[in-house]
PDB file of N, CA and C in Angstrom:
ATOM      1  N   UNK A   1      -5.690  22.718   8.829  1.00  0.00           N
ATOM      2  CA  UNK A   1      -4.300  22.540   9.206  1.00  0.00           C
ATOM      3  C   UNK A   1      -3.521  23.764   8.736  1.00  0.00           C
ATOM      4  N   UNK A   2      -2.794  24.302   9.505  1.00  0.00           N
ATOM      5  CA  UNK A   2      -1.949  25.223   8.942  1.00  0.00           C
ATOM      6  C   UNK A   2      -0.719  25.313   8.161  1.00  0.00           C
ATOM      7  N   UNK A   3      -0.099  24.404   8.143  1.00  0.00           N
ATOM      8  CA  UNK A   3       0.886  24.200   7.052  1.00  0.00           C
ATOM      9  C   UNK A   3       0.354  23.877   5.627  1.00  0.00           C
ATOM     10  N   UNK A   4      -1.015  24.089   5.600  1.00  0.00           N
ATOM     11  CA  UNK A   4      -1.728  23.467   3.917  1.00  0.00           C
ATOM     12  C   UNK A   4      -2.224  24.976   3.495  1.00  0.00           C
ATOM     13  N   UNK A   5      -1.830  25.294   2.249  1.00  0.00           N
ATOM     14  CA  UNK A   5      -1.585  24.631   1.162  1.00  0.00           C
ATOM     15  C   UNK A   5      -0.089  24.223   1.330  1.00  0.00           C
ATOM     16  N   UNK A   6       0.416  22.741   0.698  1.00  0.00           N
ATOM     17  CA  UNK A   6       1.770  22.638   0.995  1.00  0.00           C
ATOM     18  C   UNK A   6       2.683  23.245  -0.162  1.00  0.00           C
ATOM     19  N   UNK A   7       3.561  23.442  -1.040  1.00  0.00           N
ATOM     20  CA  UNK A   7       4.417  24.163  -2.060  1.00  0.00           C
ATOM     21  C   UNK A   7       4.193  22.700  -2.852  1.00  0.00           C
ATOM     22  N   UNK A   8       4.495  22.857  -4.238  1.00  0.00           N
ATOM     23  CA  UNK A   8       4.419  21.315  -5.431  1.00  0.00           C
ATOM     24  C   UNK A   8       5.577  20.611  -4.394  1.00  0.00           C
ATOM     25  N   UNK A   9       6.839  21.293  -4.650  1.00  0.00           N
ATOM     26  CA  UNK A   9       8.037  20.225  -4.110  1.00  0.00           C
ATOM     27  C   UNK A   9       7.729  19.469  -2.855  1.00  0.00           C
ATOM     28  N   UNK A  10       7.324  20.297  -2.047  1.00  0.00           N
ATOM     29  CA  UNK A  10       6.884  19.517  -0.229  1.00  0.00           C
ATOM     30  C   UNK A  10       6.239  18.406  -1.223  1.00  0.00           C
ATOM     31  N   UNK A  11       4.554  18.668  -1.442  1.00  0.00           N
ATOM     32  CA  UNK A  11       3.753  17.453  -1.655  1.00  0.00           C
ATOM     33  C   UNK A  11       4.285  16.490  -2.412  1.00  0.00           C
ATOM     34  N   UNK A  12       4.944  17.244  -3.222  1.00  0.00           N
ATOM     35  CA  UNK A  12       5.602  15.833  -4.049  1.00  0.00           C
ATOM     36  C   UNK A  12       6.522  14.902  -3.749  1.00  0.00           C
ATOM     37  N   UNK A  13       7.603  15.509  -2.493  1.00  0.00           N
ATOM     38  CA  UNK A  13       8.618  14.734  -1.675  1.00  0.00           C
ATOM     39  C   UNK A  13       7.876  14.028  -1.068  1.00  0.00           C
ATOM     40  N   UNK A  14       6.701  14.611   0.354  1.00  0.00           N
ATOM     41  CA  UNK A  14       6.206  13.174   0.924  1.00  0.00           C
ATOM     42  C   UNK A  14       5.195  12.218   0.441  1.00  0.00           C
ATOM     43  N   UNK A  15       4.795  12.760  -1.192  1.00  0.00           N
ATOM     44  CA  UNK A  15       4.233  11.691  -1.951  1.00  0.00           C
ATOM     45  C   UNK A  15       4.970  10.628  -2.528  1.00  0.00           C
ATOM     46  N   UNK A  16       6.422  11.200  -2.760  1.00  0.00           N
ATOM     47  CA  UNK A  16       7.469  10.004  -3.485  1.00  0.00           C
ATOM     48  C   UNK A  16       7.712   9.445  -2.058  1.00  0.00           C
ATOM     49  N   UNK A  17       7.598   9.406  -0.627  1.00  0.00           N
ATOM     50  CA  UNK A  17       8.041   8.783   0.754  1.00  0.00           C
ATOM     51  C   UNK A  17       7.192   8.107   0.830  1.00  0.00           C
ATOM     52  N   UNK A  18       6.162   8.454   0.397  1.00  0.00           N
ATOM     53  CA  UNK A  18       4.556   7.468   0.858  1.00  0.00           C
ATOM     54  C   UNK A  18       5.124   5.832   0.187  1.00  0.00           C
ATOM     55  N   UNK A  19       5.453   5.894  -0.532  1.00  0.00           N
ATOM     56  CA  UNK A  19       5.578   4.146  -1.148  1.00  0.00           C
ATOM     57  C   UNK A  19       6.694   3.596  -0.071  1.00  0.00           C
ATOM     58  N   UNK A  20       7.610   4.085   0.598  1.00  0.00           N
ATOM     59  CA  UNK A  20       8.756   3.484   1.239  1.00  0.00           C
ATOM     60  C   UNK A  20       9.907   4.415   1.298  1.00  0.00           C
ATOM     61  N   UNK A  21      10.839   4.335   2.441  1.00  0.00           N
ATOM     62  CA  UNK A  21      12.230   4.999   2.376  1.00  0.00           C
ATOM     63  C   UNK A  21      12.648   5.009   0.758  1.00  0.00           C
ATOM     64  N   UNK A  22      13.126   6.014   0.732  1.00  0.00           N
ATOM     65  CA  UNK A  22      14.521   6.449  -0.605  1.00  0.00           C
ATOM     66  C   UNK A  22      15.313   7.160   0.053  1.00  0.00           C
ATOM     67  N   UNK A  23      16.317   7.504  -0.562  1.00  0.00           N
ATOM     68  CA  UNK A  23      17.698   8.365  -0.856  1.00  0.00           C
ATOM     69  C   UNK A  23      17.657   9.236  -1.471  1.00  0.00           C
ATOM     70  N   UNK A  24      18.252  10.195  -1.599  1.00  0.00           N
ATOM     71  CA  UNK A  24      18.078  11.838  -2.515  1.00  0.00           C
ATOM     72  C   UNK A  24      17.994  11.930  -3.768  1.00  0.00           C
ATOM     73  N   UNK A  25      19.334  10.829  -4.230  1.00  0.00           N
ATOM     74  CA  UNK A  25      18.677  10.374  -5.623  1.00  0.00           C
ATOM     75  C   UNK A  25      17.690   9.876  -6.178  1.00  0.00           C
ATOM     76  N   UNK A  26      16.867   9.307  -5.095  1.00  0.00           N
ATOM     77  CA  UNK A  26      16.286   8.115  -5.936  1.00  0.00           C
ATOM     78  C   UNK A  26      14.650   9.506  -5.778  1.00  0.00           C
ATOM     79  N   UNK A  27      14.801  10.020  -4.759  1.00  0.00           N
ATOM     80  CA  UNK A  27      13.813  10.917  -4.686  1.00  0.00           C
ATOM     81  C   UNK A  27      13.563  12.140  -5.517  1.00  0.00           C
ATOM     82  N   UNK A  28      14.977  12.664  -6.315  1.00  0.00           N
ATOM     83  CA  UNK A  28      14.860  14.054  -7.002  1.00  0.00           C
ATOM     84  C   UNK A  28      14.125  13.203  -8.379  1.00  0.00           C
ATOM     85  N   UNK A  29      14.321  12.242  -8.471  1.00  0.00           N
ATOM     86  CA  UNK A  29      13.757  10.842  -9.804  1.00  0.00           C
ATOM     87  C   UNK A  29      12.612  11.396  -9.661  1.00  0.00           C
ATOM     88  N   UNK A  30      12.455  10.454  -8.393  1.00  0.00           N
ATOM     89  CA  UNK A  30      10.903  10.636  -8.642  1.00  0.00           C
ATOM     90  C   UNK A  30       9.983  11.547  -8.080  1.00  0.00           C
ATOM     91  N   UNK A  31      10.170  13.221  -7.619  1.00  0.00           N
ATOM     92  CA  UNK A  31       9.824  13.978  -7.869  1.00  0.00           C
ATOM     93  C   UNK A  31       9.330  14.405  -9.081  1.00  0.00           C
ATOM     94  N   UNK A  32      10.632  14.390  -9.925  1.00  0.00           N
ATOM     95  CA  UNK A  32      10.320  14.452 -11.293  1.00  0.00           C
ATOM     96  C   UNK A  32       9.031  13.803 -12.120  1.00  0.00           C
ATOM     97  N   UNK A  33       9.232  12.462 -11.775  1.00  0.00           N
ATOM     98  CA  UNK A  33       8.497  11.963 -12.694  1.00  0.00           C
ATOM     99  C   UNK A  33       6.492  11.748 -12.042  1.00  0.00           C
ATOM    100  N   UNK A  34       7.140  12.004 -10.909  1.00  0.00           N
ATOM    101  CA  UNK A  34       5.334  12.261 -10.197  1.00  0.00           C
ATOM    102  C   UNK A  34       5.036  13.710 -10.873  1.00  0.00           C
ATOM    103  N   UNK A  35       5.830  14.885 -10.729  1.00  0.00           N
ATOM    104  CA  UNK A  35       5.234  15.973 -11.061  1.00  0.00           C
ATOM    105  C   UNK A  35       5.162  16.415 -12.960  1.00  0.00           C
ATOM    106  N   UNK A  36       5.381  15.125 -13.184  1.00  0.00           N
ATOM    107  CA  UNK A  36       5.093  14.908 -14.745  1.00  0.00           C
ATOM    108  C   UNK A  36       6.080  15.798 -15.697  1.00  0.00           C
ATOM    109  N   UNK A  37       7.779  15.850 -14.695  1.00  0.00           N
ATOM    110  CA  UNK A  37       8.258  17.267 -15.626  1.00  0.00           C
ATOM    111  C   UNK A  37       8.099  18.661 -15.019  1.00  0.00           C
ATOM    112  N   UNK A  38       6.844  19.137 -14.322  1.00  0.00           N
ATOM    113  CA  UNK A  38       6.743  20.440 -14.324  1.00  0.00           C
ATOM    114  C   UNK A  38       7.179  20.340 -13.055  1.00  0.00           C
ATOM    115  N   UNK A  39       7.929  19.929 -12.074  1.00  0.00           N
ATOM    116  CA  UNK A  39       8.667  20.356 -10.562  1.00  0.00           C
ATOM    117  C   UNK A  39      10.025  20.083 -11.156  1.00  0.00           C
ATOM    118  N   UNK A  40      10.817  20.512 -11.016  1.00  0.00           N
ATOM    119  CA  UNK A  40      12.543  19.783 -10.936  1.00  0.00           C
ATOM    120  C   UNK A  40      12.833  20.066  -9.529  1.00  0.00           C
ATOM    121  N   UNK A  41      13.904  19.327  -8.917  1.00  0.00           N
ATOM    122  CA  UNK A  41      14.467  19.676  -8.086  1.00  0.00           C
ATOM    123  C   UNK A  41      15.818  20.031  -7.852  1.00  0.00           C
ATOM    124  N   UNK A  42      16.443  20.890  -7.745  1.00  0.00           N
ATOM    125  CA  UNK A  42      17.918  20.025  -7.445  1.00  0.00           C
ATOM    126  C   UNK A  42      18.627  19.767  -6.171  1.00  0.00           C
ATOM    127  N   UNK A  43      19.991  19.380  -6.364  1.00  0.00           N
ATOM    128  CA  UNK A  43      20.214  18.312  -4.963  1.00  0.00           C
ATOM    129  C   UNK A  43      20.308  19.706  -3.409  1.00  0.00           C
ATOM    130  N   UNK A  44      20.744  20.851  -4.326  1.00  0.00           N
ATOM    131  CA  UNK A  44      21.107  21.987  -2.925  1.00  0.00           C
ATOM    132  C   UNK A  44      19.215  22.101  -2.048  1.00  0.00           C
ATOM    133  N   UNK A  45      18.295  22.089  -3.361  1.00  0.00           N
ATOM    134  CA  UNK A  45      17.101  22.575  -2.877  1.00  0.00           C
ATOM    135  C   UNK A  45      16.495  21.240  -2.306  1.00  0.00           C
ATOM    136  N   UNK A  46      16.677  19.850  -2.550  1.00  0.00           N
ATOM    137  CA  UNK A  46      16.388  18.653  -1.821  1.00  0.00           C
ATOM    138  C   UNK A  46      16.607  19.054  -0.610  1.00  0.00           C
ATOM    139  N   UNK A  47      18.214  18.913  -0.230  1.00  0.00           N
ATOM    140  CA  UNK A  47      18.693  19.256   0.784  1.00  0.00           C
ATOM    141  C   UNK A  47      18.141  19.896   2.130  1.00  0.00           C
ATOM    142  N   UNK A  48      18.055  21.053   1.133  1.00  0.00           N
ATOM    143  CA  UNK A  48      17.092  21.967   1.941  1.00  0.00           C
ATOM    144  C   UNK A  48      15.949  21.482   2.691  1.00  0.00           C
ATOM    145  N   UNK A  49      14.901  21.223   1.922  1.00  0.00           N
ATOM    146  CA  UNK A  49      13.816  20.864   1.753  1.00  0.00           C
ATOM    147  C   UNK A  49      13.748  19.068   2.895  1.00  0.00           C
ATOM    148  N   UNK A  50      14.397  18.876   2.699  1.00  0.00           N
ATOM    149  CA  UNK A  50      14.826  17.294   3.690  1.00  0.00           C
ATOM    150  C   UNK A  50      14.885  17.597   5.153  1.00  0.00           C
ATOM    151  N   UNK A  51      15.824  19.190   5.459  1.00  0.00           N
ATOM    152  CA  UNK A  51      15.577  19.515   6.516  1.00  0.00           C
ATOM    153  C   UNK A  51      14.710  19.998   7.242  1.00  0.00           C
ATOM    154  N   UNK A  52      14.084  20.875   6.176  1.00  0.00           N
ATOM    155  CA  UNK A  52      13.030  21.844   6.589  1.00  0.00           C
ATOM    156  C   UNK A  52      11.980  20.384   7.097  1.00  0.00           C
ATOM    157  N   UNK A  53      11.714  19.479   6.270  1.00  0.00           N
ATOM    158  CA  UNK A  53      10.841  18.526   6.742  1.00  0.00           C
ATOM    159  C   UNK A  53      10.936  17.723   7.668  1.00  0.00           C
ATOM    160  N   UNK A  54      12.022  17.672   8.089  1.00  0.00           N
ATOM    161  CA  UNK A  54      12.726  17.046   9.461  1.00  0.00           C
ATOM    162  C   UNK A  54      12.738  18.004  10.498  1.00  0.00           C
ATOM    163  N   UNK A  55      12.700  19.147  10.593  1.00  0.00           N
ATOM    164  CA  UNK A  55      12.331  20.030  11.538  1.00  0.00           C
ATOM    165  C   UNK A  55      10.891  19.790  12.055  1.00  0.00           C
ATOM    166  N   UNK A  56      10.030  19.871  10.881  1.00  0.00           N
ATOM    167  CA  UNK A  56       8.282  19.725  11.092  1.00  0.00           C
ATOM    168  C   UNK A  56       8.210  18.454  11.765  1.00  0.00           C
ATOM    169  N   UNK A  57       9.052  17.245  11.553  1.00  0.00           N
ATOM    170  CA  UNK A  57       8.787  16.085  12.285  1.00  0.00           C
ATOM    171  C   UNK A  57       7.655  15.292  11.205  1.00  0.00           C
ATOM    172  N   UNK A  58       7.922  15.475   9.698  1.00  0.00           N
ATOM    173  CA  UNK A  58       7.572  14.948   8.789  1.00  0.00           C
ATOM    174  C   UNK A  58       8.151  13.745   8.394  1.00  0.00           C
ATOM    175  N   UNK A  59       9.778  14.237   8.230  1.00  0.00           N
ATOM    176  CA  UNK A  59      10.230  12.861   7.800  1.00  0.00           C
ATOM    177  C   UNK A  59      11.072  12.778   8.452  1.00  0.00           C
ATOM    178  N   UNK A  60      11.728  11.576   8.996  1.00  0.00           N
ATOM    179  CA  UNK A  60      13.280  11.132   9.755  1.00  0.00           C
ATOM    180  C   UNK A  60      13.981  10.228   8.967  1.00  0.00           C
ATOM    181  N   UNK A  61      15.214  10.112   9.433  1.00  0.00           N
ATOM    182  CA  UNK A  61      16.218   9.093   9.040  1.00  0.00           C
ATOM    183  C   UNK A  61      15.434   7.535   9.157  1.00  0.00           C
ATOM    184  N   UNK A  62      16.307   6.540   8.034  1.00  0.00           N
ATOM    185  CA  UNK A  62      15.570   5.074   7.663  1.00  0.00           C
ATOM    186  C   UNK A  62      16.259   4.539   7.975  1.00  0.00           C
ATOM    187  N   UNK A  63      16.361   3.359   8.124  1.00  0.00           N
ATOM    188  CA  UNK A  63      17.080   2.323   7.913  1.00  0.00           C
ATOM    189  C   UNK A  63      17.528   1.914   6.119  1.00  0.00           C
ATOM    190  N   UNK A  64      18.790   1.409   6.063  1.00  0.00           N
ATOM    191  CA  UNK A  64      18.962   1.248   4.679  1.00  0.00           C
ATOM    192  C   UNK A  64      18.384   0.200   4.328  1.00  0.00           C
ATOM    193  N   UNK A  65      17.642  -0.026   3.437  1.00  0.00           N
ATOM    194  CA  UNK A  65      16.424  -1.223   2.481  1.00  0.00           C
ATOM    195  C   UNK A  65      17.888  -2.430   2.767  1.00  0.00           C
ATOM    196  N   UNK A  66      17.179  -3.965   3.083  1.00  0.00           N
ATOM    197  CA  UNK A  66      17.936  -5.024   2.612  1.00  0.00           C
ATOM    198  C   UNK A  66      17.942  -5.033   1.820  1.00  0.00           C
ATOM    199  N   UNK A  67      16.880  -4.844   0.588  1.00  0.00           N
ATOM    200  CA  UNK A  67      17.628  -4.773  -0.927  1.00  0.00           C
ATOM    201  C   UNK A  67      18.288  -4.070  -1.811  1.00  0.00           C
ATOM    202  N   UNK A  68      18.979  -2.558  -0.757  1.00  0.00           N
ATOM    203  CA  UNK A  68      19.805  -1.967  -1.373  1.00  0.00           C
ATOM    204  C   UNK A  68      20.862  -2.248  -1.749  1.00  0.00           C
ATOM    205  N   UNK A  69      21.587  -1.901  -3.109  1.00  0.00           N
ATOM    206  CA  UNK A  69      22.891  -2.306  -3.636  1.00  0.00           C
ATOM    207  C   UNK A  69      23.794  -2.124  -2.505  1.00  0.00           C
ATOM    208  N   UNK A  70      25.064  -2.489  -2.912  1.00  0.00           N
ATOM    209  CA  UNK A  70      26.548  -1.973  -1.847  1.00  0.00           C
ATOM    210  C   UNK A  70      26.660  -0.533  -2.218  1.00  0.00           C
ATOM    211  N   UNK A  71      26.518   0.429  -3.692  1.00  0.00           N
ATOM    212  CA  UNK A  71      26.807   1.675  -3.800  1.00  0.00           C
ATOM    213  C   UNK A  71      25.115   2.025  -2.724  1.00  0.00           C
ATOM    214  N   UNK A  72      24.311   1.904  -3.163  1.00  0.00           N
ATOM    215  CA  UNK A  72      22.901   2.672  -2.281  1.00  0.00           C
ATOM    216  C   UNK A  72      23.235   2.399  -1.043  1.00  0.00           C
ATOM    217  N   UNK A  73      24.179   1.486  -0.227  1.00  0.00           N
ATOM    218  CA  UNK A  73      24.054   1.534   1.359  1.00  0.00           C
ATOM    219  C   UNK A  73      24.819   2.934   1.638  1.00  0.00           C
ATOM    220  N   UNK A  74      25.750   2.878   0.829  1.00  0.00           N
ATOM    221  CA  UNK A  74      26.205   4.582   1.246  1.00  0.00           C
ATOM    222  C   UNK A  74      25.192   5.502   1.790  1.00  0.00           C
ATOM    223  N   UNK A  75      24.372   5.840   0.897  1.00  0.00           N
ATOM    224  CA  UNK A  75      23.850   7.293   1.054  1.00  0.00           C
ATOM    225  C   UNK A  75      22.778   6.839   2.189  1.00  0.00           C
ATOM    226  N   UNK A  76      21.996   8.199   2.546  1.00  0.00           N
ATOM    227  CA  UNK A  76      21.163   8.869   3.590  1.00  0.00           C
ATOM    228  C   UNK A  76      19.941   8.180   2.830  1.00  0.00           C
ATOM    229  N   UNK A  77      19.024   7.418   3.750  1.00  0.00           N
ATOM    230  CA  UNK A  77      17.318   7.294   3.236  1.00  0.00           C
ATOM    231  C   UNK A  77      16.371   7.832   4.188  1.00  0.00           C
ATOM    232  N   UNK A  78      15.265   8.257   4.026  1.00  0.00           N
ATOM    233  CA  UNK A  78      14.621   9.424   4.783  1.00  0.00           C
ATOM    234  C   UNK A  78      13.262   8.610   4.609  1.00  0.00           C
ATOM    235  N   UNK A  79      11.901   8.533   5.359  1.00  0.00           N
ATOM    236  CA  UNK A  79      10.822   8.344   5.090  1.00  0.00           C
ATOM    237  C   UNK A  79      10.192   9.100   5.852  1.00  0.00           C
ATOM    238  N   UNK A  80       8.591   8.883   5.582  1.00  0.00           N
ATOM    239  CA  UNK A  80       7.539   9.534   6.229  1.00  0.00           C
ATOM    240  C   UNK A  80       7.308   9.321   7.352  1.00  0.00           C
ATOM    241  N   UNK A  81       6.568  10.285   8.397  1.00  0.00           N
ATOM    242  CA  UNK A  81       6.510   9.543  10.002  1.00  0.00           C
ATOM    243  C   UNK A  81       5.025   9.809   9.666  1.00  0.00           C
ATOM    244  N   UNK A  82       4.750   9.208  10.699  1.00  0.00           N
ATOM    245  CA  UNK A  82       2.864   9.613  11.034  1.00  0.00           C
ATOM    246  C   UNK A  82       2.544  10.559  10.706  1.00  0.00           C
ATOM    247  N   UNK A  83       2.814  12.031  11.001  1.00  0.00           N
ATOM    248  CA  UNK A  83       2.697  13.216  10.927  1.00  0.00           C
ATOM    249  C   UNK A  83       2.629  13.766   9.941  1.00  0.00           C
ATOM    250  N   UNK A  84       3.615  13.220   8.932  1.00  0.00           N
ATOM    251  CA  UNK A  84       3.668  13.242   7.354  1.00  0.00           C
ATOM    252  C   UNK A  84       2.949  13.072   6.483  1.00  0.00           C
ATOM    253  N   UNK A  85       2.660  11.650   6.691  1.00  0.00           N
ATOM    254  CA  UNK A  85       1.297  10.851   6.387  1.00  0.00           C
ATOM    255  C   UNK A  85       0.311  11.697   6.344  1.00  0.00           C
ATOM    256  N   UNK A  86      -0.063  12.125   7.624  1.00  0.00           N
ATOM    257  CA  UNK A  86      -1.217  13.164   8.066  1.00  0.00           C
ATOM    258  C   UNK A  86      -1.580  14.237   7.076  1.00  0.00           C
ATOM    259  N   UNK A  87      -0.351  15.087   6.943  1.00  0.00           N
ATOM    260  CA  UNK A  87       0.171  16.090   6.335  1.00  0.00           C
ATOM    261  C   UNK A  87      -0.164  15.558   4.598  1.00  0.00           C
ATOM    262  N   UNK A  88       0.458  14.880   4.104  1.00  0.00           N
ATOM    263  CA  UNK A  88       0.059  14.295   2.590  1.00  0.00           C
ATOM    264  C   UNK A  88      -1.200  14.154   2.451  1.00  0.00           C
ATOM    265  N   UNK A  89      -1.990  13.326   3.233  1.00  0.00           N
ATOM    266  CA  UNK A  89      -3.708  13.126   3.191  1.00  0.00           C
ATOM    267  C   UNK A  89      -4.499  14.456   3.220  1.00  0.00           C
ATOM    268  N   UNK A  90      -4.398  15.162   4.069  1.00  0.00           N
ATOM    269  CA  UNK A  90      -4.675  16.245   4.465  1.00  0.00           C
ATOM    270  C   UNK A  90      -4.316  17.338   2.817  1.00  0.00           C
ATOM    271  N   UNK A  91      -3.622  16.859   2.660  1.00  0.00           N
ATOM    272  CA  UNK A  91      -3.275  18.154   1.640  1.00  0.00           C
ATOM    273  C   UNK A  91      -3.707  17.239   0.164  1.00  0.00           C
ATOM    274  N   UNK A  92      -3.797  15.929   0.106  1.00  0.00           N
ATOM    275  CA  UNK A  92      -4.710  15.360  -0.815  1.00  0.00           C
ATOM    276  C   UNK A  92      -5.927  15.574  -1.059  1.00  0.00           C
ATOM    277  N   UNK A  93      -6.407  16.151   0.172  1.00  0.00           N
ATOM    278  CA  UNK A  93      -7.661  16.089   0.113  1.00  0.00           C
ATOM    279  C   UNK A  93      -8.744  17.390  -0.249  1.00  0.00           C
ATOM    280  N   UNK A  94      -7.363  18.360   0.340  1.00  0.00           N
ATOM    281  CA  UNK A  94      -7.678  19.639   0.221  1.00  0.00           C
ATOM    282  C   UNK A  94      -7.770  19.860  -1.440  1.00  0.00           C
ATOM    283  N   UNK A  95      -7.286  19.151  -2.262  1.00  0.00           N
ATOM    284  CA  UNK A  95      -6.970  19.309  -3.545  1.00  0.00           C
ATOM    285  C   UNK A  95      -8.104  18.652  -4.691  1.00  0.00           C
ATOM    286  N   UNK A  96      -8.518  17.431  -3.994  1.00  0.00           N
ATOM    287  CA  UNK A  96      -9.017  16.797  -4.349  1.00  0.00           C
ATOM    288  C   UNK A  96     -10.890  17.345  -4.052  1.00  0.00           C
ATOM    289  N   UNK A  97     -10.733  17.960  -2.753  1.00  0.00           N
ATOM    290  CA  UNK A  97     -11.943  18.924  -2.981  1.00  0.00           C
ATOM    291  C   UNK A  97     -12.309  19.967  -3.957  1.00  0.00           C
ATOM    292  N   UNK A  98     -10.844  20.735  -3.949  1.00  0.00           N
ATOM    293  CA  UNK A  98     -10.916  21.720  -4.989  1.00  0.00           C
ATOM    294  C   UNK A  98     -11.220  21.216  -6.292  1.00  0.00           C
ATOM    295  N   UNK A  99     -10.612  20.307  -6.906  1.00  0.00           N
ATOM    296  CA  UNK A  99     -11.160  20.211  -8.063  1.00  0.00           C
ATOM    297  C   UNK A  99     -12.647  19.801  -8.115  1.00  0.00           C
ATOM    298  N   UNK A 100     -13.451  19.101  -6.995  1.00  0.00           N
ATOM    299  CA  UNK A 100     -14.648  18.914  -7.160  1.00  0.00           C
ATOM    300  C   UNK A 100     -15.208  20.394  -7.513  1.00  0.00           C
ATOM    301  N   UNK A 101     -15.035  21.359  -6.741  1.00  0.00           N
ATOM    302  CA  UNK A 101     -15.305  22.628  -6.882  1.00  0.00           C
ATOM    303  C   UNK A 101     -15.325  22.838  -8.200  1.00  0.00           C
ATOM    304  N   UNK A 102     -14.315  23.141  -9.020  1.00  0.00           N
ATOM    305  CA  UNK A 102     -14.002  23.447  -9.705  1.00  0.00           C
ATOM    306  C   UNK A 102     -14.831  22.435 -11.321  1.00  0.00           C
ATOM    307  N   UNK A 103     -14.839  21.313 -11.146  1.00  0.00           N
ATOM    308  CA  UNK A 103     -16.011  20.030 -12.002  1.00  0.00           C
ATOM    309  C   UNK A 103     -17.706  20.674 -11.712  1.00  0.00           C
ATOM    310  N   UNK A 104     -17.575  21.317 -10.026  1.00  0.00           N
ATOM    311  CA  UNK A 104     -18.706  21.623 -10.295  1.00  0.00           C
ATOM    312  C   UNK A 104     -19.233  23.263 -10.799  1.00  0.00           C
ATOM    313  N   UNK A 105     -18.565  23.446 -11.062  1.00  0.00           N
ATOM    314  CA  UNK A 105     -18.711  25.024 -12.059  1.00  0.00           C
ATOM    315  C   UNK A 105     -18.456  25.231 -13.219  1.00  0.00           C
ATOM    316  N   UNK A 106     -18.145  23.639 -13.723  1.00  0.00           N
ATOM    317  CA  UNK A 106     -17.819  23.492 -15.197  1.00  0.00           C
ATOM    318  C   UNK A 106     -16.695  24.278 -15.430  1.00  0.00           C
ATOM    319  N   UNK A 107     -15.322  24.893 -14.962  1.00  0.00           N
ATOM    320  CA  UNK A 107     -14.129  25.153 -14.819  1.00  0.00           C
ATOM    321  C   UNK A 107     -13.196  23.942 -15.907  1.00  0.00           C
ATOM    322  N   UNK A 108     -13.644  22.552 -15.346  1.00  0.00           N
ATOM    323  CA  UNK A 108     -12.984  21.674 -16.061  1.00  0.00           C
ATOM    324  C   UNK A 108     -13.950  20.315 -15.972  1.00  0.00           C
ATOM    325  N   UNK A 109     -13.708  19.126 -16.807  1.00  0.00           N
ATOM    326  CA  UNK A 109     -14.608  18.253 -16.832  1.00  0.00           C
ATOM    327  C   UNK A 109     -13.974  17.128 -16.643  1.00  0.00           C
ATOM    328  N   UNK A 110     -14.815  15.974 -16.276  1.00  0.00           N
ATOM    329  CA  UNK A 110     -14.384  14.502 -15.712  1.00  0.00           C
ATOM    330  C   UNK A 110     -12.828  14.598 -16.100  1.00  0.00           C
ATOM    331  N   UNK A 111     -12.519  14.754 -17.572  1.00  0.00           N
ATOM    332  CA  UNK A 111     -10.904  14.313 -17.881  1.00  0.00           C
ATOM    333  C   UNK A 111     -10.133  15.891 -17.919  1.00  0.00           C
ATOM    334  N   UNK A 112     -10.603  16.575 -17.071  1.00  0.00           N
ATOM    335  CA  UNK A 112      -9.670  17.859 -16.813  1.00  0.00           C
ATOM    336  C   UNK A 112      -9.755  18.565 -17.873  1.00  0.00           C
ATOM    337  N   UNK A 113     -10.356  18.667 -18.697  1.00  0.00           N
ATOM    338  CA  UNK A 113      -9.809  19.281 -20.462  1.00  0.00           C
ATOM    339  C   UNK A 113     -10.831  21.258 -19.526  1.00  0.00           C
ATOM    340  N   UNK A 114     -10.883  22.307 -20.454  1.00  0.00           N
ATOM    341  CA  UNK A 114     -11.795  23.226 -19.956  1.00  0.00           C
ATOM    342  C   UNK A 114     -12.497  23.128 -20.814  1.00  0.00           C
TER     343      UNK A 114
END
């Protein structure tokens, strides 16, 4: 695929979409806390990044969750389309090979340590 390797922030946005629609807030969260700390985002580079992925035909506009509060119906929620999906697996996998690679050259071991 040619859009792979994807950048941390991409994979990590349509990995926080994979569970269900969010909102910008609820997504720069959990960017954060998927990329363990080492991605930040902020809201200009979300932004960005929301479009750029809506151009690719990654992610589109949601419907707002019935169990969103009255303040969360305000804002914008975005999820994954098929394509996205595609795109996340695809680039899971690419990764998930590499480290086999990498286990198998003794690089790093079962629990990642070198």
């Amino acid at each position: 695929m040619q859009d792979l390797p994807l950048t941390p922030r991409v994979m990590l946005i349509l990995w926080a979409l994979d569970t269900g629609p969010k909102h910008g807030y609820r997504l720069l969260s959990e960017v954060e806390t998927l990329g363990r700390g080492r991605v930040t985002i902020g809201p200009a580079s979300l932004y960005e990044s929301i479009q750029s992925l809506r151009s690719k035909g990654w992610i589109e506009p949601a419907e707002i969750p019935a169990e969103a509060t009255s303040h969360d119906r305000r804002r914008r929620y975005f999820q994954l389309t098929g394509d996205g999906q595609g795109v996340l697996r695809a680039e899971a996998l690419r990764l998930a090979e590499l480290v086999d690679d990498l286990r198998a050259n003794g690089i790093v071991d079962e629990a990642g340590a070198q």
